[in-house]
C-alpha atoms as a PDB file:
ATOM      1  CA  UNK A   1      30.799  11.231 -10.703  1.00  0.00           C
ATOM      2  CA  UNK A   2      34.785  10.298 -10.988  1.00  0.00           C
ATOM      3  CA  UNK A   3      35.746  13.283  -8.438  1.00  0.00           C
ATOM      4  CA  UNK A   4      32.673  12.051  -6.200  1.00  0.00           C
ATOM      5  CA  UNK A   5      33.402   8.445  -6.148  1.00  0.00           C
ATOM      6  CA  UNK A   6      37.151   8.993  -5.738  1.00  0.00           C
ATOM      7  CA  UNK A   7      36.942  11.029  -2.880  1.00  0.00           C
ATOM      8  CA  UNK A   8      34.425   8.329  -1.102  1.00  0.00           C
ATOM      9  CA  UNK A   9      36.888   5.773  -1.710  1.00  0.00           C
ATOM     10  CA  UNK A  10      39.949   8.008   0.192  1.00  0.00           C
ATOM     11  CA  UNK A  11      37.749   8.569   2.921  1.00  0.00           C
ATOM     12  CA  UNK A  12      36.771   4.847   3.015  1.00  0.00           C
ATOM     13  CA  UNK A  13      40.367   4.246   3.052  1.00  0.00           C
ATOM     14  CA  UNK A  14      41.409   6.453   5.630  1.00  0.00           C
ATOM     15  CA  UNK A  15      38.301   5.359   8.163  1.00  0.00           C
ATOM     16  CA  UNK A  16      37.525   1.710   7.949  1.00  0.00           C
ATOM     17  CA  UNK A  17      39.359  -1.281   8.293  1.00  0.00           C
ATOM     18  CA  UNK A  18      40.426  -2.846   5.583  1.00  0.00           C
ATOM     19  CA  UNK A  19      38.070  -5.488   4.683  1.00  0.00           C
ATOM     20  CA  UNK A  20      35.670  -3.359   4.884  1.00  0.00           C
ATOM     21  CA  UNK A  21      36.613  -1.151   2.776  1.00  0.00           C
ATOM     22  CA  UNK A  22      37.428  -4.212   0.036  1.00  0.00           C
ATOM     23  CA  UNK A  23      33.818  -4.961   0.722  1.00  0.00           C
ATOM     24  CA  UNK A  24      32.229  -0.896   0.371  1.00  0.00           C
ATOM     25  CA  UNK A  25      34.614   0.023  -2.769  1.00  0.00           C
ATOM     26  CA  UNK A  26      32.955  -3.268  -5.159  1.00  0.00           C
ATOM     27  CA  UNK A  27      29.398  -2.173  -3.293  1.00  0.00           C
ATOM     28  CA  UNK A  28      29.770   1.222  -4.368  1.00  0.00           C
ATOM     29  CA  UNK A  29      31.023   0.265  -7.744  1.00  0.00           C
ATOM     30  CA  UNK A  30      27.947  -1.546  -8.338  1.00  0.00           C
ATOM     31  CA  UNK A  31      25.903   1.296  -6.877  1.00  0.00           C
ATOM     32  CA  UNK A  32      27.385   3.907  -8.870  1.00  0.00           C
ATOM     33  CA  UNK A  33      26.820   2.053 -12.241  1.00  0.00           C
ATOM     34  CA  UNK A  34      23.069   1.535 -11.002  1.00  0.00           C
ATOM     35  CA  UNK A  35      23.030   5.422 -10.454  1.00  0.00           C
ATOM     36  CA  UNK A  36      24.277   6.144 -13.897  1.00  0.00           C
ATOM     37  CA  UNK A  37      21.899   3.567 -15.936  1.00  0.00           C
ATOM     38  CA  UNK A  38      18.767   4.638 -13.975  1.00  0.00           C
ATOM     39  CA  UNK A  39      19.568   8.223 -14.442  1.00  0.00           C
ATOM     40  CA  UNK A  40      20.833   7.630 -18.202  1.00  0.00           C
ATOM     41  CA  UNK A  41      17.813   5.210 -19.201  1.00  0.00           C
ATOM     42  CA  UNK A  42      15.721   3.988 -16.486  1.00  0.00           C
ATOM     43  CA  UNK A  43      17.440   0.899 -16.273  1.00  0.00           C
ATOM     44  CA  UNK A  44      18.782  -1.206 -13.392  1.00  0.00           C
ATOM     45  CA  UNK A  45      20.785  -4.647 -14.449  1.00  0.00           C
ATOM     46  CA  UNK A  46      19.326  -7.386 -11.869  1.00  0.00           C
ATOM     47  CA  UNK A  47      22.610  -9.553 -12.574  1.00  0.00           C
ATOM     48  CA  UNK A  48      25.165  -6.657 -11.075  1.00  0.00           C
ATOM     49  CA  UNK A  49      23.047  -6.145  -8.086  1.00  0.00           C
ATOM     50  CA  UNK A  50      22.300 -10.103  -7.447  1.00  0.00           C
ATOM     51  CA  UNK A  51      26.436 -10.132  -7.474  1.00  0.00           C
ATOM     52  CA  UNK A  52      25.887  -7.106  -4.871  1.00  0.00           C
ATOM     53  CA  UNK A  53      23.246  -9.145  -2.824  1.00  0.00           C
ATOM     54  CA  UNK A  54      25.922 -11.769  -2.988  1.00  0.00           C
ATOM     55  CA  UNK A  55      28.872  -9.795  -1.618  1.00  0.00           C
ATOM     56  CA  UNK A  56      26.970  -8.487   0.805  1.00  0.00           C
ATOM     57  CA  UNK A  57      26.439 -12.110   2.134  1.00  0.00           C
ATOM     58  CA  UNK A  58      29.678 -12.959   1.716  1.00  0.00           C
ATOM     59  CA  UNK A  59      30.523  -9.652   4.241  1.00  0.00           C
ATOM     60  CA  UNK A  60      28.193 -11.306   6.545  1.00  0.00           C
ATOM     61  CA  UNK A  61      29.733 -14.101   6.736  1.00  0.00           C
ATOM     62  CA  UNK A  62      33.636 -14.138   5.986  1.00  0.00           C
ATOM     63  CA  UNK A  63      34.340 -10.521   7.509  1.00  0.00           C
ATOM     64  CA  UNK A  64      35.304  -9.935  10.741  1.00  0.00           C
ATOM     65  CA  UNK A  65      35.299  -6.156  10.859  1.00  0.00           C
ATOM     66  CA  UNK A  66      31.579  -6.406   9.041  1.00  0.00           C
ATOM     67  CA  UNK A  67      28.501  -4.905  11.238  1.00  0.00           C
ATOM     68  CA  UNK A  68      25.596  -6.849   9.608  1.00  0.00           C
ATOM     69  CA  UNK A  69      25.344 -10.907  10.807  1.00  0.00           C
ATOM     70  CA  UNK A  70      23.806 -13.739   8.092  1.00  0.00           C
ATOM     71  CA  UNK A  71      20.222 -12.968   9.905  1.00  0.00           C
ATOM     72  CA  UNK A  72      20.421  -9.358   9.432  1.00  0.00           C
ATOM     73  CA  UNK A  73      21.728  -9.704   6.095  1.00  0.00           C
ATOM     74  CA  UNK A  74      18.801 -12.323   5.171  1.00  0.00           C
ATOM     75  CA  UNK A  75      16.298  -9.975   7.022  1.00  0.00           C
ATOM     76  CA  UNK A  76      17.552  -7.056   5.238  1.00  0.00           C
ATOM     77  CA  UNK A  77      17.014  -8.655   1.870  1.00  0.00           C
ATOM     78  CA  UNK A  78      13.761  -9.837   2.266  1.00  0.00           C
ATOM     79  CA  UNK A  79      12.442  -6.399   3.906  1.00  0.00           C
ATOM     80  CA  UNK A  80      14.227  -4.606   1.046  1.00  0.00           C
ATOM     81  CA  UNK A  81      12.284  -6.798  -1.399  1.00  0.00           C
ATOM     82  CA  UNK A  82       9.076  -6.705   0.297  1.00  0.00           C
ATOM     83  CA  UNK A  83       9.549  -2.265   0.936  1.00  0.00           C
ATOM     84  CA  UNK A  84       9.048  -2.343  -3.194  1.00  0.00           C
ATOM     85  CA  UNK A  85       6.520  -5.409  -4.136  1.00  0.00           C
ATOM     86  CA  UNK A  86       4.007  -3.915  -1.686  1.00  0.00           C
ATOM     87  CA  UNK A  87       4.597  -0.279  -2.155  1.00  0.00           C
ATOM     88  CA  UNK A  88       3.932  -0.735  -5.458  1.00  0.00           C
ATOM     89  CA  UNK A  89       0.914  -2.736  -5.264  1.00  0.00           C
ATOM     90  CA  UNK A  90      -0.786  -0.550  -3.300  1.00  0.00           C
ATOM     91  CA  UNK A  91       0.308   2.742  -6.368  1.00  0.00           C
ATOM     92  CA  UNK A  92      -1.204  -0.430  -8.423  1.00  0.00           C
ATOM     93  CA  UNK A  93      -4.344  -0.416  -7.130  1.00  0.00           C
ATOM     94  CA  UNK A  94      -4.517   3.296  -6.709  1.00  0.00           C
ATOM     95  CA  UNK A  95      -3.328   4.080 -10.328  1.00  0.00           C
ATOM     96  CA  UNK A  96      -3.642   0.676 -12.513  1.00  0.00           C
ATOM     97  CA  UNK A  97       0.244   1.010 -13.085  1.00  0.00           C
ATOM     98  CA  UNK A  98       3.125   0.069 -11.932  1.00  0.00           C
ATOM     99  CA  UNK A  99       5.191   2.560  -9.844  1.00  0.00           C
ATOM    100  CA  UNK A 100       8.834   0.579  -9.853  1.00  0.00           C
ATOM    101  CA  UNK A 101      10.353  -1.857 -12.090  1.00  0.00           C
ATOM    102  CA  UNK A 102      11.873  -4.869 -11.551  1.00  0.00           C
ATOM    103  CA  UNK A 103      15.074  -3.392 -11.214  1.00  0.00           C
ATOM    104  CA  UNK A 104      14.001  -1.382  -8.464  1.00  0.00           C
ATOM    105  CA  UNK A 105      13.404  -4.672  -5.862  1.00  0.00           C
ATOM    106  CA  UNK A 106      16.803  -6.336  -6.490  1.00  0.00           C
ATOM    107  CA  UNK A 107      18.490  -2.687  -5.824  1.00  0.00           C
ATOM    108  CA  UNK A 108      16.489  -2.294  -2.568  1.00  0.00           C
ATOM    109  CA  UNK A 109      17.389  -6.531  -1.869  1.00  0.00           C
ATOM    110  CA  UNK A 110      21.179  -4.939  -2.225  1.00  0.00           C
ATOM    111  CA  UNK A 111      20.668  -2.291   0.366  1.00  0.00           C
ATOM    112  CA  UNK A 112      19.248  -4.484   2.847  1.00  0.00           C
ATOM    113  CA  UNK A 113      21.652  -7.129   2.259  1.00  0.00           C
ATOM    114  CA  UNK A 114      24.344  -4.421   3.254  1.00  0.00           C
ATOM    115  CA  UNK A 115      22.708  -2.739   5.971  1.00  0.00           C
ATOM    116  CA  UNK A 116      19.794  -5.156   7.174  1.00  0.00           C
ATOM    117  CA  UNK A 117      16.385  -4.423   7.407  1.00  0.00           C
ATOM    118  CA  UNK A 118      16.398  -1.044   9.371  1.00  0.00           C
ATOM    119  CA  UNK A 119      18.605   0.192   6.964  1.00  0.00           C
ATOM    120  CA  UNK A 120      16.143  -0.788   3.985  1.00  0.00           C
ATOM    121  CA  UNK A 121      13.826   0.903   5.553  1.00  0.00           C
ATOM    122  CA  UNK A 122      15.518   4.303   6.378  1.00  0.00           C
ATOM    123  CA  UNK A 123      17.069   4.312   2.543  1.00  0.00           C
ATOM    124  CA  UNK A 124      14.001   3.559   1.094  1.00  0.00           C
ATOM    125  CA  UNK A 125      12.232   6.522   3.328  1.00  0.00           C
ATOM    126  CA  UNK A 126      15.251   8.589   2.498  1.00  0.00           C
ATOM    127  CA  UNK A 127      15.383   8.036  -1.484  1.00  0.00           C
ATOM    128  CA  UNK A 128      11.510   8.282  -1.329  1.00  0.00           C
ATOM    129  CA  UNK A 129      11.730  12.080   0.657  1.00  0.00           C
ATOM    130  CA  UNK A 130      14.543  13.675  -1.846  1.00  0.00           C
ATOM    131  CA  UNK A 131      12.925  11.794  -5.014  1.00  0.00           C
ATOM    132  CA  UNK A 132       9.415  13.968  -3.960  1.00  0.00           C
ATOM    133  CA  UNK A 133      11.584  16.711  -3.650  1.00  0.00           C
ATOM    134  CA  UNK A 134      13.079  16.522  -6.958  1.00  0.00           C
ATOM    135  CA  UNK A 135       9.132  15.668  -8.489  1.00  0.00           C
ATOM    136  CA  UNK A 136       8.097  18.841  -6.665  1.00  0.00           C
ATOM    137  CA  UNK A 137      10.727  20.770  -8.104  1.00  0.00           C
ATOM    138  CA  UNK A 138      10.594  19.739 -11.498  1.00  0.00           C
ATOM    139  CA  UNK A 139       7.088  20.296 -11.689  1.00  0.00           C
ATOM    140  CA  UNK A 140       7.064  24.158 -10.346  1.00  0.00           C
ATOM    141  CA  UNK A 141      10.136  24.669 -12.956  1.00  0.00           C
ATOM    142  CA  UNK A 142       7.685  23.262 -15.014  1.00  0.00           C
ATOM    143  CA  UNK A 143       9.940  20.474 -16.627  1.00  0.00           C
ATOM    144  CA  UNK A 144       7.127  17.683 -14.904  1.00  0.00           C
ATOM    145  CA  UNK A 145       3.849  16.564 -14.265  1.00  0.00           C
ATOM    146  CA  UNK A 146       2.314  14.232 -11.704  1.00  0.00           C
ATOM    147  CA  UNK A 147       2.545  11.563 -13.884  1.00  0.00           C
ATOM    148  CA  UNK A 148       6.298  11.790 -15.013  1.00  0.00           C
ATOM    149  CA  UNK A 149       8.547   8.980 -14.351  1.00  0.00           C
ATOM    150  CA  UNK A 150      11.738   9.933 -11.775  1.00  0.00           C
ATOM    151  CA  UNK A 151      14.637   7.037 -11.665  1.00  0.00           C
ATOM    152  CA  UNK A 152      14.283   5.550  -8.314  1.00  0.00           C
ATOM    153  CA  UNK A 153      17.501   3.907  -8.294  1.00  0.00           C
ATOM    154  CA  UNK A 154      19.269   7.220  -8.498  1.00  0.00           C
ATOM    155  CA  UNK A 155      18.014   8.197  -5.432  1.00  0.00           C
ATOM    156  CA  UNK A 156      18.503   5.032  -3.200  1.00  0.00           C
ATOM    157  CA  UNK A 157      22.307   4.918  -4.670  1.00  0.00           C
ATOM    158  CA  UNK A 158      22.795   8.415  -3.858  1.00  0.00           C
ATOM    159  CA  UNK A 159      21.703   7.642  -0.229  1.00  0.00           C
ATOM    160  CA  UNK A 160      23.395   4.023  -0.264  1.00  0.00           C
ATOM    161  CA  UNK A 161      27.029   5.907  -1.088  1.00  0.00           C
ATOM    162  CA  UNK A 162      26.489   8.681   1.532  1.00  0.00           C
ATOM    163  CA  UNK A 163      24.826   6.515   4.041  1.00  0.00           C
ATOM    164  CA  UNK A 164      27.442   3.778   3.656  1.00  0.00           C
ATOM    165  CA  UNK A 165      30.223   6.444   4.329  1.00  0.00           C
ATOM    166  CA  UNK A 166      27.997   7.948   7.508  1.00  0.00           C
ATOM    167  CA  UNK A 167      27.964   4.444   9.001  1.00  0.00           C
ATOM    168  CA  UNK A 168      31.715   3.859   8.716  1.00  0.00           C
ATOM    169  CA  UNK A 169      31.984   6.966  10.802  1.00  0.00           C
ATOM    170  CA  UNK A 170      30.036   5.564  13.564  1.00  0.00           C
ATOM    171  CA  UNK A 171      31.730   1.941  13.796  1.00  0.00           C
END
């Protein structure tokens, strides 16, 4: 995790402008201690990613370099949000449980608040496509069932930290 986050940051450094990269580095900070505490113990900490949701607002509005205006940022939290609540009341009504925690609508709230509400949607599809893959693979090694729990949040940081690096590319 040290080797992969310090070799993000370099590139970061190298690519983007500066505020921006003041801006990704505390983003990915908070998305790499959401990776480790959902993987460790299925637990995301609504305070560090409300300080996320917050940067990502201030980016909106205070950087110059920044992609993502107030609108898309307010879009992008609200279709972040909304991407988890109704996902999982529709697994609610199909299974009588839920299939996030809380946790897992302020982390998607953070992603849209950095990348606006097409980017919710493509991490969320994204984090959703490798997390079946993982399912399907843990069950054939035998190690899962249909009804074992996978950490969400590991997923949509894992696509946050490469997506956020992809995007820099193409600014």
């Amino acid at each position: 995790v040290e080797w992969g986050f310090a070799i993000l940051t370099l590139f970061l450094a190298v690519v983007v402008p500066i505020d921006i990269f003041i801006i990704l580095t505390l983003a990915n900070i908070i998305m790499v201690i959401a990776l480790l505490t959902d993987s460790e113990a299925m637990v995301l900490h609504p305070p560090s990613l409300l300080a996320g949701i917050i940067l990502g607002m201030v980016a909106a509005l205070i950087s110059p370099s920044w992609p993502i205006s107030l609108t898309d940022f307010l879009f992008g939290v609200i279709a972040g949000a909304l991407l988890i609540i109704g996902t999982n009341f529709i697994y609610r009504l199909t299974r009588g449980k839920n299939g996030f925690g809380q946790g897992d609508i302020w982390l998607l709230a953070m992603i849209g608040s950095f990348f606006g509400w097409i980017g919710a949607v493509v991490v969320f599809f994204a984090a959703s496509f490798i997390g079946a893959l993982a399912g399907i693979g843990l069950i054939l090694a035998k190690k899962a069932d249909s009804g074992s729990k996978l950490p969400f949040g590991l997923f949509v940081s894992v696509v946050f930290l490469l997506d956020a690096a992809l995007n820099m590319l193409l600014i």
